[in-house]
N, C-alpha and C. Protein backbone atom coordinates (compact mmCIF):
# COMPACT_ATOMS: atom_id res chain seq x y z
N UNK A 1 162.34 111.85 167.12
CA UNK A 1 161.46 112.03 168.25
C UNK A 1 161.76 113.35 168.96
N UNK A 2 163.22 113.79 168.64
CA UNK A 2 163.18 115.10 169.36
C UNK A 2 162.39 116.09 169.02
N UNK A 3 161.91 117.16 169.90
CA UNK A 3 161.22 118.17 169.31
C UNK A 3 159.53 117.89 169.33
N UNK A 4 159.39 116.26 169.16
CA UNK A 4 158.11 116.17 169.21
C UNK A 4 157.42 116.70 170.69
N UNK A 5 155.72 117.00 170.85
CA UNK A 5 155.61 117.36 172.06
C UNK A 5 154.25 116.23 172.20
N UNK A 6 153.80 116.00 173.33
CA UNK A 6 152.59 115.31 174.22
C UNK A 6 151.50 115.82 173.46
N UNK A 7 150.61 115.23 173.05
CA UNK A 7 149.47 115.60 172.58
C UNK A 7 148.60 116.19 173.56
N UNK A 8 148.49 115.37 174.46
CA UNK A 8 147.69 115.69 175.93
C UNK A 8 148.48 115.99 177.09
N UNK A 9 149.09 116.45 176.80
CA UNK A 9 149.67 117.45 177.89
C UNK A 9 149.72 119.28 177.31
N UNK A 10 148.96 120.13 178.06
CA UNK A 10 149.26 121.59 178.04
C UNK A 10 150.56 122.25 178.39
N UNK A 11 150.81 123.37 178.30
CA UNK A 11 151.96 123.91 178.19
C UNK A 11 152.34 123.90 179.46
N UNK A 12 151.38 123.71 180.40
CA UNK A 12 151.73 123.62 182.32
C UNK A 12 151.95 122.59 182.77
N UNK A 13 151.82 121.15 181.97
CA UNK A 13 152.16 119.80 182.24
C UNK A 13 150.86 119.41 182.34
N UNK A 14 149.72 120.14 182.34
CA UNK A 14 148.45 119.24 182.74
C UNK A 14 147.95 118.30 181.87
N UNK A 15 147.07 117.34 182.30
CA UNK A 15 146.62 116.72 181.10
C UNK A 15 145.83 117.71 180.46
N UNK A 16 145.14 117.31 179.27
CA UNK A 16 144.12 118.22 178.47
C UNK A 16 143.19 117.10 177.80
N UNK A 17 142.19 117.07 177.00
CA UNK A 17 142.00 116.23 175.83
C UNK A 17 142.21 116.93 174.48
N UNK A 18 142.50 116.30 173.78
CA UNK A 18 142.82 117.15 172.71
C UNK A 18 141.73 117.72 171.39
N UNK A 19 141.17 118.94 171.20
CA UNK A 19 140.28 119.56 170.40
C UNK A 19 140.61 119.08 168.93
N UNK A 20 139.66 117.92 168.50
CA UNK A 20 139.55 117.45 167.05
C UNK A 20 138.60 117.83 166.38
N UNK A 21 137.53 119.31 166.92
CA UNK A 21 136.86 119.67 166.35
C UNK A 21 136.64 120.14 164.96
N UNK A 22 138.34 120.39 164.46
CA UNK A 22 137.96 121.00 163.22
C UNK A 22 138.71 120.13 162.32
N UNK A 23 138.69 118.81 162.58
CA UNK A 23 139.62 118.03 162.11
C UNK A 23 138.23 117.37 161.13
N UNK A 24 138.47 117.03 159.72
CA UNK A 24 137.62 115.95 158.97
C UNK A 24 137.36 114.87 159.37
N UNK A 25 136.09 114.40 158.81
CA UNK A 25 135.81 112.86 159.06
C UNK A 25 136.19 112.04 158.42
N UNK A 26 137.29 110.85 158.26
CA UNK A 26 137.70 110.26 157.38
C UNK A 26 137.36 109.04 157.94
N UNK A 27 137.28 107.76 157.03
CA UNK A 27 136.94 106.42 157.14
C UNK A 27 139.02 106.03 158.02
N UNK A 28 138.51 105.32 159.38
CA UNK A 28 139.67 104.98 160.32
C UNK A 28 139.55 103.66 160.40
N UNK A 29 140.53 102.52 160.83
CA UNK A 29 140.89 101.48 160.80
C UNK A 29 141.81 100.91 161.64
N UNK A 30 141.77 100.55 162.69
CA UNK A 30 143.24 99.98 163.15
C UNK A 30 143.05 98.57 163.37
N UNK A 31 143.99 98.17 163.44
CA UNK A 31 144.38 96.42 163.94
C UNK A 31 145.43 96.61 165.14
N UNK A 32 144.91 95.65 166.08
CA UNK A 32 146.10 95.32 167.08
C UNK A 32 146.11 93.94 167.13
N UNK A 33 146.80 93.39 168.14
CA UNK A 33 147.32 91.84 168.17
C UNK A 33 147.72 91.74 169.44
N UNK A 34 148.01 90.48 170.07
CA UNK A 34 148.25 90.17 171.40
C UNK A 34 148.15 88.16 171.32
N UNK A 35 148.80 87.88 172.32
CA UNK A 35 148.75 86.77 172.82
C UNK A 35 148.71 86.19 174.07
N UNK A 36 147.45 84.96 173.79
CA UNK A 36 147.75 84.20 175.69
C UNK A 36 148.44 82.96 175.73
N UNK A 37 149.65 83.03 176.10
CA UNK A 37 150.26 81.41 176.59
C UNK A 37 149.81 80.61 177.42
N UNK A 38 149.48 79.20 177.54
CA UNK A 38 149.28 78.72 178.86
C UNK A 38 149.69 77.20 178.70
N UNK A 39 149.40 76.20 179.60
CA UNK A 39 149.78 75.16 179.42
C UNK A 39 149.01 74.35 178.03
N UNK A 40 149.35 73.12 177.51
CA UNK A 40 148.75 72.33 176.91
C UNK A 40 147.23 72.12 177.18
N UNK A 41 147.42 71.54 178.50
CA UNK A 41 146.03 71.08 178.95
C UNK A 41 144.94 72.38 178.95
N UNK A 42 145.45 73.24 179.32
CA UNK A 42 144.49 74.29 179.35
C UNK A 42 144.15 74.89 177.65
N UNK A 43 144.68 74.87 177.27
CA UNK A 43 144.73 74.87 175.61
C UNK A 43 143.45 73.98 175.31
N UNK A 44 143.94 72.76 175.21
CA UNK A 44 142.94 71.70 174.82
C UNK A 44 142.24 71.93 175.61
N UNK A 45 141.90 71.67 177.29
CA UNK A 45 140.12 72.71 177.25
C UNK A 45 139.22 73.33 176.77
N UNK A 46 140.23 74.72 176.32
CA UNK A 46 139.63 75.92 175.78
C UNK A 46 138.78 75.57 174.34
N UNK A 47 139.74 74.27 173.80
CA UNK A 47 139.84 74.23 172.62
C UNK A 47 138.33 73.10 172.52
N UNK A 48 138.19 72.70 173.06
CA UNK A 48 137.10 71.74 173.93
C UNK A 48 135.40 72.40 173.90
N UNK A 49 135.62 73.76 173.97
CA UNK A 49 134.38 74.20 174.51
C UNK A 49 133.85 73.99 176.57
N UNK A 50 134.63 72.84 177.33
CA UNK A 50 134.22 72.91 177.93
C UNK A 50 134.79 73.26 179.53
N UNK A 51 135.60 74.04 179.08
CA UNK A 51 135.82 74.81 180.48
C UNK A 51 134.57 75.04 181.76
N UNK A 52 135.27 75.10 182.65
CA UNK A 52 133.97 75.50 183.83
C UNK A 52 133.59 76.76 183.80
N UNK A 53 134.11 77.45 183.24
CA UNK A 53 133.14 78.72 182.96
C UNK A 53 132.46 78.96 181.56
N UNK A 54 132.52 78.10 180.66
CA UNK A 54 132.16 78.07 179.88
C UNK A 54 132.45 78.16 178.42
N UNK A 55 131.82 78.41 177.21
CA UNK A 55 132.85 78.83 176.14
C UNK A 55 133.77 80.06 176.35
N UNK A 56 134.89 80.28 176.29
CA UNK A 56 136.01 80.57 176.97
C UNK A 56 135.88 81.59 175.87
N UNK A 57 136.10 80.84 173.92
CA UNK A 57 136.54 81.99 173.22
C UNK A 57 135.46 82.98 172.73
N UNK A 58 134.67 82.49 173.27
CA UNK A 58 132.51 83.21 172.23
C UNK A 58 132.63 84.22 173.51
N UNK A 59 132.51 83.63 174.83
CA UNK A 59 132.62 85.08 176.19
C UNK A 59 134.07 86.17 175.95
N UNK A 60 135.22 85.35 175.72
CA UNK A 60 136.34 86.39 175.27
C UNK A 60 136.05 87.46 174.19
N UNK A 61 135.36 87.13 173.21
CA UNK A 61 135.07 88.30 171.52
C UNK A 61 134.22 88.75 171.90
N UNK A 62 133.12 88.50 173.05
CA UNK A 62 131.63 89.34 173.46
C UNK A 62 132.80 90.77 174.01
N UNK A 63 133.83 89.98 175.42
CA UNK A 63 134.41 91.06 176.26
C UNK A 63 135.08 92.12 175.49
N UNK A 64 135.59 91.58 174.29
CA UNK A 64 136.45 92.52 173.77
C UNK A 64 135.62 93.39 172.73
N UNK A 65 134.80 93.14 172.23
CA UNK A 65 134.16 94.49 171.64
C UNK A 65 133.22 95.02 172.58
N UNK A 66 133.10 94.15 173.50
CA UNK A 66 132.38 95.94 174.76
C UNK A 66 133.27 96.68 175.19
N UNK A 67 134.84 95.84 175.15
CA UNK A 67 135.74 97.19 175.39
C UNK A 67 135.84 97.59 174.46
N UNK A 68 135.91 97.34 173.35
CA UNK A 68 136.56 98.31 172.56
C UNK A 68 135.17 99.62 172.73
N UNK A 69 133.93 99.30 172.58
CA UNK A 69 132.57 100.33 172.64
C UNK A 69 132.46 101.23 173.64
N UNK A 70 133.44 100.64 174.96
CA UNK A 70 133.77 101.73 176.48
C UNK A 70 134.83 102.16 176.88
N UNK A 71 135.69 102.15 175.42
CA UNK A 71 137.45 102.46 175.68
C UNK A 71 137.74 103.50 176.35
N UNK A 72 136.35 104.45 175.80
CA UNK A 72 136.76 106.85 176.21
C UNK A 72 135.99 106.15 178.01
N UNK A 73 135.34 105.23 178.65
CA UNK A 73 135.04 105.26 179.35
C UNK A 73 136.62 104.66 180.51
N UNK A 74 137.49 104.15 179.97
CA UNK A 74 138.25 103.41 181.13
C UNK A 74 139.71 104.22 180.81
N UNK A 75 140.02 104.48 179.67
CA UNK A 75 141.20 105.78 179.45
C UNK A 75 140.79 107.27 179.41
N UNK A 76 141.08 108.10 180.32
CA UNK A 76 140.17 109.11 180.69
C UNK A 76 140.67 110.35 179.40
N UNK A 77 141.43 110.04 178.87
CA UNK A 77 141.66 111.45 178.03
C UNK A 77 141.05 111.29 176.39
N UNK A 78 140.46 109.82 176.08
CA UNK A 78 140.25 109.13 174.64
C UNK A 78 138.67 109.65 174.63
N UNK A 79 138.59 109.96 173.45
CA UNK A 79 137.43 110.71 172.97
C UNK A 79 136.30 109.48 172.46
N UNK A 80 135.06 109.49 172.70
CA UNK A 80 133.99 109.13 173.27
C UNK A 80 134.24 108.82 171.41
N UNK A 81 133.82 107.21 170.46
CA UNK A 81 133.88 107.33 169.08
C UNK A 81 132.74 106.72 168.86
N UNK A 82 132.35 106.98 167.85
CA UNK A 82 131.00 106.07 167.19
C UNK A 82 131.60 105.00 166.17
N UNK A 83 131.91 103.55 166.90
CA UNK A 83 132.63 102.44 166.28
C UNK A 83 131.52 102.29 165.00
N UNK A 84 132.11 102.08 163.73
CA UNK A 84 130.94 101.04 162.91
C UNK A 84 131.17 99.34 162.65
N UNK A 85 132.53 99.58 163.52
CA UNK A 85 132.58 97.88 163.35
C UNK A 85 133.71 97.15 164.17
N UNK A 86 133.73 96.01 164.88
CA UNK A 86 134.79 95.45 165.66
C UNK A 86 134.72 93.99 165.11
N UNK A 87 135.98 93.94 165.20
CA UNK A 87 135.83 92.26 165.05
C UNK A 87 137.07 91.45 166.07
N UNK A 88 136.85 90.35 166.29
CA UNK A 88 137.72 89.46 167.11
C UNK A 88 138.23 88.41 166.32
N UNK A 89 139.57 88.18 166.09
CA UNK A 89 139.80 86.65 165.36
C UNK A 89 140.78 86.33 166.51
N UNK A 90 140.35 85.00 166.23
CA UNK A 90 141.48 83.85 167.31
C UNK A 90 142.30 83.35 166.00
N UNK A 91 143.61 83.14 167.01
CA UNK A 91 144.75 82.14 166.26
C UNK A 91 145.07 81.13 167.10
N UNK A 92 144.52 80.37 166.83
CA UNK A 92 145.24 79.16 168.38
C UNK A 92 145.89 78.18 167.29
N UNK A 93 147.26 77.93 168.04
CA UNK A 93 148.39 77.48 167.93
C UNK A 93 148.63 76.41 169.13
N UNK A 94 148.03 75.08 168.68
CA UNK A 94 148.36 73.71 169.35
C UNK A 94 150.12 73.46 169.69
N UNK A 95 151.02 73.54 168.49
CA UNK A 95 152.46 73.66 169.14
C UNK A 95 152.58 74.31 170.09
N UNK A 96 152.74 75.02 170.53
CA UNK A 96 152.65 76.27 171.32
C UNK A 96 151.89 76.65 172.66
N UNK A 97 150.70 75.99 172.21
CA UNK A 97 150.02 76.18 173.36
C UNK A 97 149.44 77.61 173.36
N UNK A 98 149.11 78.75 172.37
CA UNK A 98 149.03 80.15 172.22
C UNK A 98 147.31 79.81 172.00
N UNK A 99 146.76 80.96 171.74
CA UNK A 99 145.67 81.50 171.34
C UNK A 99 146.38 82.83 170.87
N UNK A 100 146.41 83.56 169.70
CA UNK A 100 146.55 85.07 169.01
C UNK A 100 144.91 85.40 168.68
N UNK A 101 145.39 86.70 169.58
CA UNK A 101 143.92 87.25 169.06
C UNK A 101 144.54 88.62 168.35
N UNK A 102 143.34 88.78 167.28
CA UNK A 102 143.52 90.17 166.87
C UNK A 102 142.34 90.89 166.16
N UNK A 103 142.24 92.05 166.86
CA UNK A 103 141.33 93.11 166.93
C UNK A 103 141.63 94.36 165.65
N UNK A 104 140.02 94.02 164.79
CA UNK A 104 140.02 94.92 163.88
C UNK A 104 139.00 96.09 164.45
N UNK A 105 138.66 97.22 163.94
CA UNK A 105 138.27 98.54 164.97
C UNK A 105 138.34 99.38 163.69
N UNK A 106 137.06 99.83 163.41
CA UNK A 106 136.72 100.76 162.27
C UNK A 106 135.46 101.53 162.91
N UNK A 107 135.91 102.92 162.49
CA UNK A 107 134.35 104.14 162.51
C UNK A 107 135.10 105.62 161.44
N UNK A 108 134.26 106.00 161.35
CA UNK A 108 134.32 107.14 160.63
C UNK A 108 133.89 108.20 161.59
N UNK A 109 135.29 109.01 161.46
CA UNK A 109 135.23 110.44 162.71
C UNK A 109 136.55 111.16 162.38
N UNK A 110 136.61 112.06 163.22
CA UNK A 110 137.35 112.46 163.54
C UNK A 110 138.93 112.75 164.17
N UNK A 111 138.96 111.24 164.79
CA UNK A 111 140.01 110.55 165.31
C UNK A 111 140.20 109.52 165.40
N UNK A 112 141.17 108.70 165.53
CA UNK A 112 141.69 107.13 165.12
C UNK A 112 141.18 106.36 166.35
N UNK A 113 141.10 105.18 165.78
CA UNK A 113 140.65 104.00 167.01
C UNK A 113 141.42 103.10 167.30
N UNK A 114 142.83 103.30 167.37
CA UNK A 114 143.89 102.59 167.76
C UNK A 114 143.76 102.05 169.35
N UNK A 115 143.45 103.21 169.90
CA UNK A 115 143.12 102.49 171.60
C UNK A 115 141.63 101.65 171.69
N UNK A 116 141.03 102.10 170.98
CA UNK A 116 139.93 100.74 171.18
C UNK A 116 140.38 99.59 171.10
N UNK A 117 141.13 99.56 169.56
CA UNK A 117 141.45 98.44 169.00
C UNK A 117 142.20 97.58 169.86
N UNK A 118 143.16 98.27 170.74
CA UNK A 118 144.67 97.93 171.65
C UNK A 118 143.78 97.13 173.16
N UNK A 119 142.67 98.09 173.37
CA UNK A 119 141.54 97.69 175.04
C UNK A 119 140.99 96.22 174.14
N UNK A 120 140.83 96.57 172.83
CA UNK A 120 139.50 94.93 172.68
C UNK A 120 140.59 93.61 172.88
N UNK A 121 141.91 93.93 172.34
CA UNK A 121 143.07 92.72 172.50
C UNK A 121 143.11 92.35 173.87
N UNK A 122 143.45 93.54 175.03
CA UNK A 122 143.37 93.34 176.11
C UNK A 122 142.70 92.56 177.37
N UNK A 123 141.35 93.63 176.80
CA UNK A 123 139.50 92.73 177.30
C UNK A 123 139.99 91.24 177.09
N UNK A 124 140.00 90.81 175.76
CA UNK A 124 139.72 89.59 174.83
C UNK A 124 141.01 88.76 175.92
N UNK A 125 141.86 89.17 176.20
CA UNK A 125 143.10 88.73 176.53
C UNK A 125 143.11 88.56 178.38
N UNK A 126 142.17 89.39 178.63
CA UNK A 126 142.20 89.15 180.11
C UNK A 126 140.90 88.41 180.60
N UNK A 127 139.73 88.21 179.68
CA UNK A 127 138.96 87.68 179.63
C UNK A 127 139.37 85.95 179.53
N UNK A 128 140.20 85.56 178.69
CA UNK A 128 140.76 84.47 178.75
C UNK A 128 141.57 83.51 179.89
N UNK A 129 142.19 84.68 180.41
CA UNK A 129 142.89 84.44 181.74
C UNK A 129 141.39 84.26 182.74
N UNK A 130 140.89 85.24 183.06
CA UNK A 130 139.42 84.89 184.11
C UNK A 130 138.70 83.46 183.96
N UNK A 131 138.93 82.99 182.73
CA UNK A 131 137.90 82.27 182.76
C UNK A 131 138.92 81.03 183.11
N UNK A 132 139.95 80.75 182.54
CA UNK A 132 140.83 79.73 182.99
C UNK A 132 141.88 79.58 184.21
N UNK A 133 142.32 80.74 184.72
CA UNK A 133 142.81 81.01 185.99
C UNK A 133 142.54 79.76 187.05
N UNK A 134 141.88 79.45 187.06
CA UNK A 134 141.58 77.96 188.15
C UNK A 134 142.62 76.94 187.86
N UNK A 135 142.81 76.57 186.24
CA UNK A 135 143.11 75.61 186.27
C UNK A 135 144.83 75.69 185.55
N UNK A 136 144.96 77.01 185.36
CA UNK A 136 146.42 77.57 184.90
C UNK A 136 146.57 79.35 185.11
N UNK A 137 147.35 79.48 186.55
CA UNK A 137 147.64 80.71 187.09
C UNK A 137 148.82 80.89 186.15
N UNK A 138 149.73 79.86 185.53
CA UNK A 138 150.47 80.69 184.81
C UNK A 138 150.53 81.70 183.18
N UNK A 139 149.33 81.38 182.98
CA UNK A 139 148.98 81.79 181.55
C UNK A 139 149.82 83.25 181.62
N UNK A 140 150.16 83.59 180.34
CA UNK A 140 150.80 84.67 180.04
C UNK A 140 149.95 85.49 178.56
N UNK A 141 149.75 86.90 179.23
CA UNK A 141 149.11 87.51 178.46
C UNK A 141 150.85 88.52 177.73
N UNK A 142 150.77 88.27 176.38
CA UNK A 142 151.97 88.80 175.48
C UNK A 142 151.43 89.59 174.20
N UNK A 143 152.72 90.75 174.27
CA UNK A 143 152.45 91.47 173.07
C UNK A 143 151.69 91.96 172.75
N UNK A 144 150.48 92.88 173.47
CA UNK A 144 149.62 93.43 172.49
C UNK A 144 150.18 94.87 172.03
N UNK A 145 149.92 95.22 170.43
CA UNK A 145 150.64 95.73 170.06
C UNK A 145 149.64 96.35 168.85
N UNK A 146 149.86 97.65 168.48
CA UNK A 146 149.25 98.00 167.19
C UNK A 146 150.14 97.18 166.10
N UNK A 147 149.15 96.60 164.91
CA UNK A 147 149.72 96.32 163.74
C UNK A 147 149.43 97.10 162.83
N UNK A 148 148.67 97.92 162.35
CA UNK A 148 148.56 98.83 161.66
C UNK A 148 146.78 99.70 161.92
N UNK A 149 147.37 100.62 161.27
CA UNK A 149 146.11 101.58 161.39
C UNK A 149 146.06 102.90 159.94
N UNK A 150 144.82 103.31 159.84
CA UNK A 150 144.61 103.77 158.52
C UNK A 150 143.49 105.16 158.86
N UNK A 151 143.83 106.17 158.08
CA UNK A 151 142.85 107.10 158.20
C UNK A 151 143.94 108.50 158.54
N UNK A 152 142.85 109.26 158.56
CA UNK A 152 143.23 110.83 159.02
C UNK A 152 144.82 111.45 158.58
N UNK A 153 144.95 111.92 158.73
CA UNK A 153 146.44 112.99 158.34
C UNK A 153 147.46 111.94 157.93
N UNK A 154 147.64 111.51 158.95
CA UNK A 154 149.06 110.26 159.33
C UNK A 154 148.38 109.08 157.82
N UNK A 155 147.49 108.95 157.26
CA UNK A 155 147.42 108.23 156.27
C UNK A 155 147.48 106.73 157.10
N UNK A 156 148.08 105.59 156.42
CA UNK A 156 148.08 104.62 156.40
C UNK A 156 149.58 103.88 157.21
N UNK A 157 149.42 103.47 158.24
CA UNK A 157 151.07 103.18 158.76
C UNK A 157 150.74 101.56 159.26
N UNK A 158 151.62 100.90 158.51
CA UNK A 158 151.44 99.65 158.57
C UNK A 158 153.10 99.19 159.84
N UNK A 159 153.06 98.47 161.08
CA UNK A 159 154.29 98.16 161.71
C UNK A 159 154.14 96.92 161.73
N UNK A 160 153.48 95.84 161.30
CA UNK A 160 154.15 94.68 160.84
C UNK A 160 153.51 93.97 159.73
């Protein structure tokens, strides 16, 4: 890591965005992951369909691919992408009491869609909490994390 420097930072400390103009278009890919803990009962709700706000996990996968589609809009330095595809999967885990979500995030450009991918876990993840919050303030939103991503220079880097 030594030696490396800030992508978006200029030589004066400012931010910048960074010029990918002359960079190729290659087919990009990332996956992230994340989890919500909460009690049992709130689990089996969710798991229910009938929460008081409604289907909990169909409104969570709507929230998370509009973030991922307004990511350059809420991180101010991420470049504006033309997604060709998002997807949402749930993992719900009855031991546990979990829901795992994880966010796939593909377009062809210029630059990687790792932060979409990372906002749709998030969305998806805080969307879950909103809707159940009434009936479990302790839910815990955990781990969201890139699992791998594919495309451009850096090639293919898989971290779990």
């Amino acid at each position: 890591m030594a030696g490396k420097k800030l992508s978006h930072v200029d030589k004066a400390g400012r931010p910048r965005m960074v010029n990918v103009g002359a960079k190729a278009d290659t087919d990009r890919i990332a996956i992230s992951r994340g989890l919500v803990r909460m009690q049992p009962e709130t689990f089996k709700l969710i798991q229910s369909g009938k929460a008081a706000k409604g289907d909990v996990l169909t409104t969570a996968q709507l929230a998370g691919i509009t973030a991922a589609k307004k990511t350059s809009d809420l991180i101010p330095l991420c470049h504006p992408i033309l997604i060709t595809n998002v997807s949402i999967e749930f993992t719900p885990n009855k031991n546990d009491s979990t829901i795992g979500i994880t966010a796939t995030v593909s377009s062809t450009g210029k630059t990687g869609v790792e932060m979409e991918a990372l906002t749709a876990v998030a969305v998806t993840a805080l969307t879950i909490y909103d809707m159940c919050k009434a009936v479990d303030r302790g839910m815990k939103i955990e781990n969201i994390r890139l699992v791998e991503k594919s495309g451009g220079k850096s090639g293919t880097i898989k971290l779990e």
